[in-house]
N, C-alpha and C. Protein backbone atom coordinates (compact mmCIF):
# COMPACT_ATOMS: atom_id res chain seq x y z
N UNK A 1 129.61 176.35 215.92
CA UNK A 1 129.37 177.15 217.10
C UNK A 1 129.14 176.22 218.28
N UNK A 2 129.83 176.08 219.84
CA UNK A 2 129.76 175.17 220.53
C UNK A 2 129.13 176.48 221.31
N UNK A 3 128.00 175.95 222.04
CA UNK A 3 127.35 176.59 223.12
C UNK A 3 128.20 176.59 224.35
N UNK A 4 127.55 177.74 225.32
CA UNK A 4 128.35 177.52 226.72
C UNK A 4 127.77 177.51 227.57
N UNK A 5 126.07 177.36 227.00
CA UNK A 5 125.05 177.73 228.17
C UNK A 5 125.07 176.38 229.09
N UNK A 6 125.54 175.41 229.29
CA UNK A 6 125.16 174.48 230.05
C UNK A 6 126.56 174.33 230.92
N UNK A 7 127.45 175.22 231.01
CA UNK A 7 129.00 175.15 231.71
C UNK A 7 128.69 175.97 232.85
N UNK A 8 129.11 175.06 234.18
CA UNK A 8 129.04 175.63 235.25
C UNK A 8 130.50 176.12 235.48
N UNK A 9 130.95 177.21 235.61
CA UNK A 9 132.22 178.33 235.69
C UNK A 9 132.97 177.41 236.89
N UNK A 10 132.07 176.92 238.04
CA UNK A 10 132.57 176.76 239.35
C UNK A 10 133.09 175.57 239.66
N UNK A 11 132.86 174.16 238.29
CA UNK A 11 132.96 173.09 238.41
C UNK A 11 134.32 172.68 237.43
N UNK A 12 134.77 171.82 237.87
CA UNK A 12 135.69 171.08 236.84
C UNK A 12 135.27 169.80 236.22
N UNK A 13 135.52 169.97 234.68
CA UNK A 13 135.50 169.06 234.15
C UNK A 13 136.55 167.84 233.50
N UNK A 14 136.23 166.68 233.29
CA UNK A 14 137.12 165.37 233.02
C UNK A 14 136.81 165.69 231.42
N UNK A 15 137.39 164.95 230.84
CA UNK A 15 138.08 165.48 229.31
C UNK A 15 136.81 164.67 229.06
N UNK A 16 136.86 163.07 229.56
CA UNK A 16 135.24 162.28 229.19
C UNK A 16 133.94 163.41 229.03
N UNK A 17 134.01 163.87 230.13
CA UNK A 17 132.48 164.84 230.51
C UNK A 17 132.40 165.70 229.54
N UNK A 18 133.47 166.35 229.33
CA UNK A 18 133.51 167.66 228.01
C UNK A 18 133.07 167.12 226.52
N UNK A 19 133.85 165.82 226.22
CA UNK A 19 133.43 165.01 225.11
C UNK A 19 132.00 164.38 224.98
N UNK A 20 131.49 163.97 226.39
CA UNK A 20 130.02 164.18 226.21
C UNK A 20 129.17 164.91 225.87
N UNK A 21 129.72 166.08 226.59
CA UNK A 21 128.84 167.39 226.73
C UNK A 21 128.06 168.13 224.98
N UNK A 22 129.63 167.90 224.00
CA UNK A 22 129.60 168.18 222.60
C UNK A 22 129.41 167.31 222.17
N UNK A 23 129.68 166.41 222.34
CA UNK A 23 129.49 164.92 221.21
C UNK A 23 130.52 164.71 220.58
N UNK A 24 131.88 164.69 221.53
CA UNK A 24 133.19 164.72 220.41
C UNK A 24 133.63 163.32 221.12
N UNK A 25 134.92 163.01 220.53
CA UNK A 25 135.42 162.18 221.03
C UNK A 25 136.59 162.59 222.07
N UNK A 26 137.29 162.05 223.15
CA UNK A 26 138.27 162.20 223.93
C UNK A 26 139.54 162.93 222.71
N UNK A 27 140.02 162.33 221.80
CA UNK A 27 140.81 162.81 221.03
C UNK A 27 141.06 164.37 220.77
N UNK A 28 139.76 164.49 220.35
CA UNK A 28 139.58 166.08 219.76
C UNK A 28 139.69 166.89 220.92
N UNK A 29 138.45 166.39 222.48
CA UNK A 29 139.75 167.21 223.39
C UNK A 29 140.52 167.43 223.66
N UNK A 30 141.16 166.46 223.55
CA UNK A 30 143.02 166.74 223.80
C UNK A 30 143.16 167.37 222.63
N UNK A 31 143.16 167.10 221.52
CA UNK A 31 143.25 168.62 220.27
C UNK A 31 142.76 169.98 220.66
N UNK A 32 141.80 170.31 221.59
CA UNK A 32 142.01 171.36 221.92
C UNK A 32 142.61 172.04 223.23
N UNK A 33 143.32 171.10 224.04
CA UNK A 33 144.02 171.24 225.31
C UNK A 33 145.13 171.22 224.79
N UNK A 34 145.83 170.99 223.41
CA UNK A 34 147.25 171.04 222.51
C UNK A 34 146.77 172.28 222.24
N UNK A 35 145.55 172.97 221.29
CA UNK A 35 145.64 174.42 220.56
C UNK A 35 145.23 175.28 222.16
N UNK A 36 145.18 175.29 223.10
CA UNK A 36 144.91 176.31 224.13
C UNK A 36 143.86 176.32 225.11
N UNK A 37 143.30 175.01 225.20
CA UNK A 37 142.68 174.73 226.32
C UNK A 37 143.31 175.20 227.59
N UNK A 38 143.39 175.55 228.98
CA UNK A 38 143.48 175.26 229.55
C UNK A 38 143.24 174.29 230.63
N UNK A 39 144.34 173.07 231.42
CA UNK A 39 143.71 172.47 232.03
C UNK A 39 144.67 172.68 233.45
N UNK A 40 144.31 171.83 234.51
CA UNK A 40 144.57 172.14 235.91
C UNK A 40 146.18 171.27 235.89
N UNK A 41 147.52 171.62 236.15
CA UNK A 41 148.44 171.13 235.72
C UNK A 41 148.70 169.98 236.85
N UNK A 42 149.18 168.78 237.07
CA UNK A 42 149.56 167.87 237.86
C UNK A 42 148.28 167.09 238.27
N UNK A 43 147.64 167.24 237.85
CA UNK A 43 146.29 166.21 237.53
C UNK A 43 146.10 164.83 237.42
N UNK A 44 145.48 163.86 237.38
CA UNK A 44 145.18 163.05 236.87
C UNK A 44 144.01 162.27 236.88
N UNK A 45 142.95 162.56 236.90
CA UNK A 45 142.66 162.83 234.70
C UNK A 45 143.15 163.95 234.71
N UNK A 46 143.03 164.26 233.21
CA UNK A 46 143.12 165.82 233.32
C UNK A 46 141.67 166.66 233.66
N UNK A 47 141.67 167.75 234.24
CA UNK A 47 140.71 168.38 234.92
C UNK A 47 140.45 170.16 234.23
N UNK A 48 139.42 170.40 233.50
CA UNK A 48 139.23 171.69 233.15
C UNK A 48 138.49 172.19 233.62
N UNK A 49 138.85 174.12 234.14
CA UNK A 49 138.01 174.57 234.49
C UNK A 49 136.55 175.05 234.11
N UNK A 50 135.55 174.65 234.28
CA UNK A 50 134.52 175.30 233.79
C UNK A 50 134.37 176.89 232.86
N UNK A 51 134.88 177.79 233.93
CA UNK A 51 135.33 179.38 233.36
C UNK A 51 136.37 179.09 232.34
N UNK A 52 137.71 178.46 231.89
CA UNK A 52 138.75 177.99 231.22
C UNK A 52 138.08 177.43 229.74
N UNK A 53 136.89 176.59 230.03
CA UNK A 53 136.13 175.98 229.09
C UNK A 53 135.18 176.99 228.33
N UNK A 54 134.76 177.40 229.18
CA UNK A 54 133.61 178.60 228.25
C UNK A 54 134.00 179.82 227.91
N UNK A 55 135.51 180.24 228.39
CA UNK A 55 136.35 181.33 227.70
C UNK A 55 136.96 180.92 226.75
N UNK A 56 137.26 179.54 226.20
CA UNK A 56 138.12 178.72 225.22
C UNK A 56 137.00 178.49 224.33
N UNK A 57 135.70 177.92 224.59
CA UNK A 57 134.62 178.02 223.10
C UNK A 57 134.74 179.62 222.99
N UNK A 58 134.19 180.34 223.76
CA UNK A 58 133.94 181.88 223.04
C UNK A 58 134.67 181.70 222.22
N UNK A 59 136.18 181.99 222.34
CA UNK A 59 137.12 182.57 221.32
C UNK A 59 136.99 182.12 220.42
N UNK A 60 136.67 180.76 220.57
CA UNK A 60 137.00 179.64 218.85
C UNK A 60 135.58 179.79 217.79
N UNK A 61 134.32 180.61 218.82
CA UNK A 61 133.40 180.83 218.35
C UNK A 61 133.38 182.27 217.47
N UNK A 62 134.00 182.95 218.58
CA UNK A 62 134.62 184.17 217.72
C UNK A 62 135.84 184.65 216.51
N UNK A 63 136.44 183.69 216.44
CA UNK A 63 137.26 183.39 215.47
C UNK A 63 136.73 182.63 214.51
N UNK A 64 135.82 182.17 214.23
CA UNK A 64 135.17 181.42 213.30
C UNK A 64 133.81 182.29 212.29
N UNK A 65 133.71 183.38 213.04
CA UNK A 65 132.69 184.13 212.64
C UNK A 65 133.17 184.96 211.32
N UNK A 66 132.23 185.28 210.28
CA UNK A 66 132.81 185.77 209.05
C UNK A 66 131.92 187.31 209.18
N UNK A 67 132.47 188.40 209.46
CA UNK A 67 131.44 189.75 209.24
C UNK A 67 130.48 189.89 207.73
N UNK A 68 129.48 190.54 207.79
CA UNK A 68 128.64 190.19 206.60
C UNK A 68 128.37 191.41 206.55
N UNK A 69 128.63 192.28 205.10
CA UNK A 69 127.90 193.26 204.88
C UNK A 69 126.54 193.14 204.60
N UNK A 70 125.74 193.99 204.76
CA UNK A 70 124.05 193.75 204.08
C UNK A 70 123.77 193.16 203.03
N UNK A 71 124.51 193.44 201.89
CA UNK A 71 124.04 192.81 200.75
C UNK A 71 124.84 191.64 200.70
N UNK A 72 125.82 190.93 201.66
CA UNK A 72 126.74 189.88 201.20
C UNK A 72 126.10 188.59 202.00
N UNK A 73 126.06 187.37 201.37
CA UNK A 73 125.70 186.26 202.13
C UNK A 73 127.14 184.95 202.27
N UNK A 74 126.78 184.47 203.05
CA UNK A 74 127.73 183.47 203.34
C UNK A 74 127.83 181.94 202.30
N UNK A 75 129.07 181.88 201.43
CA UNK A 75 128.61 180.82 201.34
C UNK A 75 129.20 179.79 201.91
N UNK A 76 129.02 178.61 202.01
CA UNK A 76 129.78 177.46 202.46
C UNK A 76 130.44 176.91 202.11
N UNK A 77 130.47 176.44 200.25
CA UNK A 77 131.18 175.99 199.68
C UNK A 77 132.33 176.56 199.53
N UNK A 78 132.59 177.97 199.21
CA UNK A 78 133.60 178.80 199.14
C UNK A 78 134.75 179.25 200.92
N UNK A 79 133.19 179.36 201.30
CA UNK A 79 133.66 179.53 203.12
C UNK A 79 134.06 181.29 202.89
N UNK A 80 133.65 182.00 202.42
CA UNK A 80 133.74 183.38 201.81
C UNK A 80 132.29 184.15 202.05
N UNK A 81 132.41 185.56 202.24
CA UNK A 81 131.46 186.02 202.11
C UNK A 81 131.33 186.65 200.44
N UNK A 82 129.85 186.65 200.20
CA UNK A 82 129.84 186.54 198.26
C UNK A 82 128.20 187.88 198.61
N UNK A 83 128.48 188.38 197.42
CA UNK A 83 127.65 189.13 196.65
C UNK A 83 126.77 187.81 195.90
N UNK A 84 124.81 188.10 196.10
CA UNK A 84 124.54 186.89 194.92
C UNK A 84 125.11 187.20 193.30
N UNK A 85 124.78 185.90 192.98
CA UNK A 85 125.08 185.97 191.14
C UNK A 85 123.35 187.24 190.64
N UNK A 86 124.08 187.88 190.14
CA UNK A 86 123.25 188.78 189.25
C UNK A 86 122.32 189.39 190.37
N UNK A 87 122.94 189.73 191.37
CA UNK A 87 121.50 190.31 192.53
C UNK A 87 120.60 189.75 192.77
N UNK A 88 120.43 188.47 192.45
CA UNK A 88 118.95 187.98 192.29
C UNK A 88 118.84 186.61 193.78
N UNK A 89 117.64 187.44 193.82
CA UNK A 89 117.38 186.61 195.79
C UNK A 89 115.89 186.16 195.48
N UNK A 90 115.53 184.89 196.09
CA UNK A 90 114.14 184.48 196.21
C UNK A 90 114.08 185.04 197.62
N UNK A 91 112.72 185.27 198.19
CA UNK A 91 112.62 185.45 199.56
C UNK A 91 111.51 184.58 200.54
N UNK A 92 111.34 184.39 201.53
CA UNK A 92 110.38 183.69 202.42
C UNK A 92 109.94 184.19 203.59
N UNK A 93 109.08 184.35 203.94
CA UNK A 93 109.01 184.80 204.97
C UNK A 93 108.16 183.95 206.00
N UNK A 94 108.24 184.00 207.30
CA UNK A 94 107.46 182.83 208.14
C UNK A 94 106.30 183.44 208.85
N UNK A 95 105.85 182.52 209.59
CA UNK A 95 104.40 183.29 210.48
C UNK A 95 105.20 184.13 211.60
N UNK A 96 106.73 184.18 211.77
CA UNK A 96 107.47 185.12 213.23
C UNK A 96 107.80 186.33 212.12
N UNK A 97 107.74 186.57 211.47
CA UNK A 97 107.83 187.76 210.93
C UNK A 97 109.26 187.53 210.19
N UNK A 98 109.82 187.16 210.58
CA UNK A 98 111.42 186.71 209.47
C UNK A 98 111.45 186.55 207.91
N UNK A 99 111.99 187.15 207.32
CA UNK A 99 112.57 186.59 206.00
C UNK A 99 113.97 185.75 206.11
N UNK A 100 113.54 185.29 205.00
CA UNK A 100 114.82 184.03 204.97
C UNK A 100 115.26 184.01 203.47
N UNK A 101 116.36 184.79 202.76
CA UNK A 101 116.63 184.93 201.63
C UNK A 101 117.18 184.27 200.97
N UNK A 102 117.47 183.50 199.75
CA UNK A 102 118.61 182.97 199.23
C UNK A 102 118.77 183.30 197.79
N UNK A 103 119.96 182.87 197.56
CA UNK A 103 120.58 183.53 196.33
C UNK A 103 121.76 182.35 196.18
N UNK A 104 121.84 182.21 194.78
CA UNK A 104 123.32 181.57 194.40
C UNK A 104 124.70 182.09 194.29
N UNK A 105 125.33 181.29 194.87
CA UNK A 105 126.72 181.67 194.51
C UNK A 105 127.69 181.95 193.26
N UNK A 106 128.31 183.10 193.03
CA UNK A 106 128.57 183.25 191.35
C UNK A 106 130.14 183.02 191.57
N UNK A 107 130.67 182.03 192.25
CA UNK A 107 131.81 181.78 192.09
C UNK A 107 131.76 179.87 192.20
N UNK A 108 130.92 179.27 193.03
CA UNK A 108 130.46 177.76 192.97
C UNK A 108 129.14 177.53 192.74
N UNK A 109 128.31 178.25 192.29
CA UNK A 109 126.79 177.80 192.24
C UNK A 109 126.38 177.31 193.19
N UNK A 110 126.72 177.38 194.37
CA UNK A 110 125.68 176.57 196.05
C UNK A 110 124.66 177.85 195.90
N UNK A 111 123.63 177.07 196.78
CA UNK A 111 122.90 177.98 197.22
C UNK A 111 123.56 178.35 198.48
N UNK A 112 123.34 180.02 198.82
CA UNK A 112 123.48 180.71 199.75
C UNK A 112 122.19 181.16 200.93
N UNK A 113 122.38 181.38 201.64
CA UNK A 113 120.80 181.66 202.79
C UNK A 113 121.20 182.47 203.62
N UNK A 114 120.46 183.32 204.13
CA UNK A 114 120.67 184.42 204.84
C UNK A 114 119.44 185.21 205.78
N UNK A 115 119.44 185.10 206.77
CA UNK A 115 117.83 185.90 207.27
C UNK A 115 118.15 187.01 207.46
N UNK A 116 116.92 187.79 207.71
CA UNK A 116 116.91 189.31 207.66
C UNK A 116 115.47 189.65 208.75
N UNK A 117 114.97 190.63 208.95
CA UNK A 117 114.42 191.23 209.66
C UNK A 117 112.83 191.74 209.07
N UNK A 118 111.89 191.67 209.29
CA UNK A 118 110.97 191.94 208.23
C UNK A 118 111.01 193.45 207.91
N UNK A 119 111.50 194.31 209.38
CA UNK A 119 111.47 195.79 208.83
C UNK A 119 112.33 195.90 207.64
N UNK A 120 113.42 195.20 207.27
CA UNK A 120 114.12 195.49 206.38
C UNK A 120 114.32 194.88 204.67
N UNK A 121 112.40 194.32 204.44
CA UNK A 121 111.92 194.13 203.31
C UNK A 121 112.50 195.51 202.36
N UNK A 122 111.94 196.90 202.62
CA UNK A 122 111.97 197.95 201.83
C UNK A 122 114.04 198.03 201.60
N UNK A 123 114.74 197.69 202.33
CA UNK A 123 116.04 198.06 201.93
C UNK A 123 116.29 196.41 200.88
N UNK A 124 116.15 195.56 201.09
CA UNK A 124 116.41 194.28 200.06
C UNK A 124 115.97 194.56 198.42
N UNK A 125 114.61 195.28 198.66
CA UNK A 125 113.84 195.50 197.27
C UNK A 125 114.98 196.50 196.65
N UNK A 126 115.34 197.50 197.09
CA UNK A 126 116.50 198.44 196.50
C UNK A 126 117.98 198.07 196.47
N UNK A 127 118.54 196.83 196.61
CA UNK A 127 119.45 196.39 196.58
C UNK A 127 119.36 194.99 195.91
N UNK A 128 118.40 194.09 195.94
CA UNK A 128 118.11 192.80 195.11
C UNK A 128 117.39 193.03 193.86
N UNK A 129 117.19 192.04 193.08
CA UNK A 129 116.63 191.55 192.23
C UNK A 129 115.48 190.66 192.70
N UNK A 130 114.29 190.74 193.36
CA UNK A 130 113.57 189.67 193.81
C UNK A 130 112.94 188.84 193.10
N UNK A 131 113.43 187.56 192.98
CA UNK A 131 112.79 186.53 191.61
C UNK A 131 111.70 186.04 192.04
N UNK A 132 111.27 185.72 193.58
CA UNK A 132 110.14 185.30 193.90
C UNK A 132 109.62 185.27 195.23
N UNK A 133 108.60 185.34 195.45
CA UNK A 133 108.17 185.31 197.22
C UNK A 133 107.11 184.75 197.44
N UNK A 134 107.95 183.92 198.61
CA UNK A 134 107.14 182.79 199.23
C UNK A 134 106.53 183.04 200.91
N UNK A 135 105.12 182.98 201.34
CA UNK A 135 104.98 182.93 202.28
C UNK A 135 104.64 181.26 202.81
N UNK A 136 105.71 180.99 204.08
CA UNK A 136 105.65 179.84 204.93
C UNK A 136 104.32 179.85 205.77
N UNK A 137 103.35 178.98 205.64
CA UNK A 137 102.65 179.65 207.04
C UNK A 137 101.77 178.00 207.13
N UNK A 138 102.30 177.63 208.49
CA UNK A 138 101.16 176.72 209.23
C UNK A 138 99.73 176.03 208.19
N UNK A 139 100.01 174.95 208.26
CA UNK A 139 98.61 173.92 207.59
C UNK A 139 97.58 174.03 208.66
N UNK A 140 96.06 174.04 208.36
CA UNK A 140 95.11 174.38 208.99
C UNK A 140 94.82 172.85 209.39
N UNK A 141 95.34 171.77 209.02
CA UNK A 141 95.42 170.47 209.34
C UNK A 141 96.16 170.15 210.05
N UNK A 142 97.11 170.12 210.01
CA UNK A 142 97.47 170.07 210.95
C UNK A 142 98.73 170.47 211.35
N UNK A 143 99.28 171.12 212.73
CA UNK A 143 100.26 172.20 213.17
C UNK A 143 101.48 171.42 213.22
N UNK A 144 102.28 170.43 212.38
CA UNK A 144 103.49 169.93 212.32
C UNK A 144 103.32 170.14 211.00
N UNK A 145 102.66 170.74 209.86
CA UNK A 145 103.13 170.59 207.98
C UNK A 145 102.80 172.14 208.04
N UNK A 146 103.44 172.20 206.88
CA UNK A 146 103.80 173.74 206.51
C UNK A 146 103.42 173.72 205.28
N UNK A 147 102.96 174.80 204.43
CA UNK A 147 102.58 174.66 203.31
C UNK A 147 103.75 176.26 202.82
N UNK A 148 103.85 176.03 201.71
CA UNK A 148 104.82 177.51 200.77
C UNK A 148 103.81 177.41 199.93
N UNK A 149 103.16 178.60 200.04
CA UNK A 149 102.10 179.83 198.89
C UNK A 149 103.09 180.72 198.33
N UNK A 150 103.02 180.76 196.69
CA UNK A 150 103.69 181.73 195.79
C UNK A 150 102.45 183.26 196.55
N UNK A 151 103.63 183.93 196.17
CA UNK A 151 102.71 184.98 196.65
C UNK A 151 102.90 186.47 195.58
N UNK A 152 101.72 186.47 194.88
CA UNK A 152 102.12 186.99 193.58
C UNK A 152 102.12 188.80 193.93
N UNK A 153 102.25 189.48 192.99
CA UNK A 153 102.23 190.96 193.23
C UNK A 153 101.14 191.51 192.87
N UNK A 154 100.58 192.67 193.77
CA UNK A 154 98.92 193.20 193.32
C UNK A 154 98.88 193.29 192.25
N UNK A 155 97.38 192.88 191.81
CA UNK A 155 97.06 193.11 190.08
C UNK A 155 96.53 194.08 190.20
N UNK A 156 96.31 194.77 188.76
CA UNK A 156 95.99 196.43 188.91
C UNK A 156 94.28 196.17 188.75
N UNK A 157 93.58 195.13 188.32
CA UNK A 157 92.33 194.51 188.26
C UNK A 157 91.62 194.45 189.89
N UNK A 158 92.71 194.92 190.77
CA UNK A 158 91.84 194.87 191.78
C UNK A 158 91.33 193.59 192.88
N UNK A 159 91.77 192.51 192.33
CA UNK A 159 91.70 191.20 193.12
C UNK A 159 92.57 190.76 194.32
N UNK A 160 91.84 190.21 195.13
CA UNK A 160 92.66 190.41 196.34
C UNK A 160 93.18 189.19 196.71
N UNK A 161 94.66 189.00 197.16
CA UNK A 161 95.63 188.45 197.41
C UNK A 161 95.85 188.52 198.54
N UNK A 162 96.33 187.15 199.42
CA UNK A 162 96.67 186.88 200.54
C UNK A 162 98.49 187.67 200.67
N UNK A 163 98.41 188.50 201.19
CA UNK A 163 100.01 189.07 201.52
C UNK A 163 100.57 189.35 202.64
N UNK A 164 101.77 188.51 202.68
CA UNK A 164 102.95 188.70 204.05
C UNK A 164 103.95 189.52 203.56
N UNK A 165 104.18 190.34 202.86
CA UNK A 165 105.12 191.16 202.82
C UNK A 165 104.50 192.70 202.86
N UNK A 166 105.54 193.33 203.34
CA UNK A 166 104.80 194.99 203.83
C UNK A 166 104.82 195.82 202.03
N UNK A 167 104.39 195.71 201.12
CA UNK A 167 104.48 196.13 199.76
C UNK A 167 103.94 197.36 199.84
């Protein structure tokens, strides 16, 4: 995904500046001024328009995107969207309220990852297998370490448990 937030529409850019901008080399721009860059014709350097530039990432950003049904995660190895192996998802959730799911792949064994929304704990439980849940949350030592607490399911004994998930 190449960002476009730092492209001024009104300015032109040198193929150098653009290769800075991403961290590519001169080459690969011209690889994409061959697949459909536009640049300013009779030039020299060559000169792209700002608007030309950030309508040329969109597309390549949008063409790169894979649609995901709810229950499907992305994997990488495959480059496919996959159903997990056997339904079965660990979950995490952070101190912003996010879950962060993963599950293996049943066609290469990678792990797969996927976030979700915390309102939408109750639809995962009816569609996964949940093997385990982890809450992420801030060290009281200090605010750069993170600690992962297993976070077990109410006992019917009545003992009380620290819980980040809406159960």
């Amino acid at each position: 995904m190449y960002s476009t937030k730092g492209i001024s529409y009104f300015r032109c850019y040198r193929i150098g500046d653009i290769a800075r901008m991403y961290k590519k080399s001169d080459k690969t721009i011209l690889g994409w001024i061959d697949s459909g860059l536009k640049r300013i014709d009779g030039h020299k350097p060559f000169l792209v328009r700002g608007y030309d530039l950030a309508e040329f990432l969109k597309s390549r950003n949008d063409t790169n995107r894979c649609a995901l049904e709810f229950s499907e995660f992305y994997c990488f190895g495959c480059k496919e969207a996959r159903n997990p192996k056997q339904r079965e998802i660990t979950i995490a959730t952070s101190a912003g309220g996010a879950i962060r799911a993963q599950a293996v792949c049943p066609e290469c064994g990678k792990i797969m990852c996927r976030p979700y929304a915390m309102d939408k704990f109750s639809e995962l439980k009816k569609i996964f297998v949940i093997k385990e849940k982890l809450c992420i949350s801030d060290s009281e030592t200090s605010p750069s370490n993170f600690q992962i607490q297993p976070i077990e399911n109410n006992t019917e004994n009545g003992t009380k448990e620290q819980v980040c998930f809406p159960f």
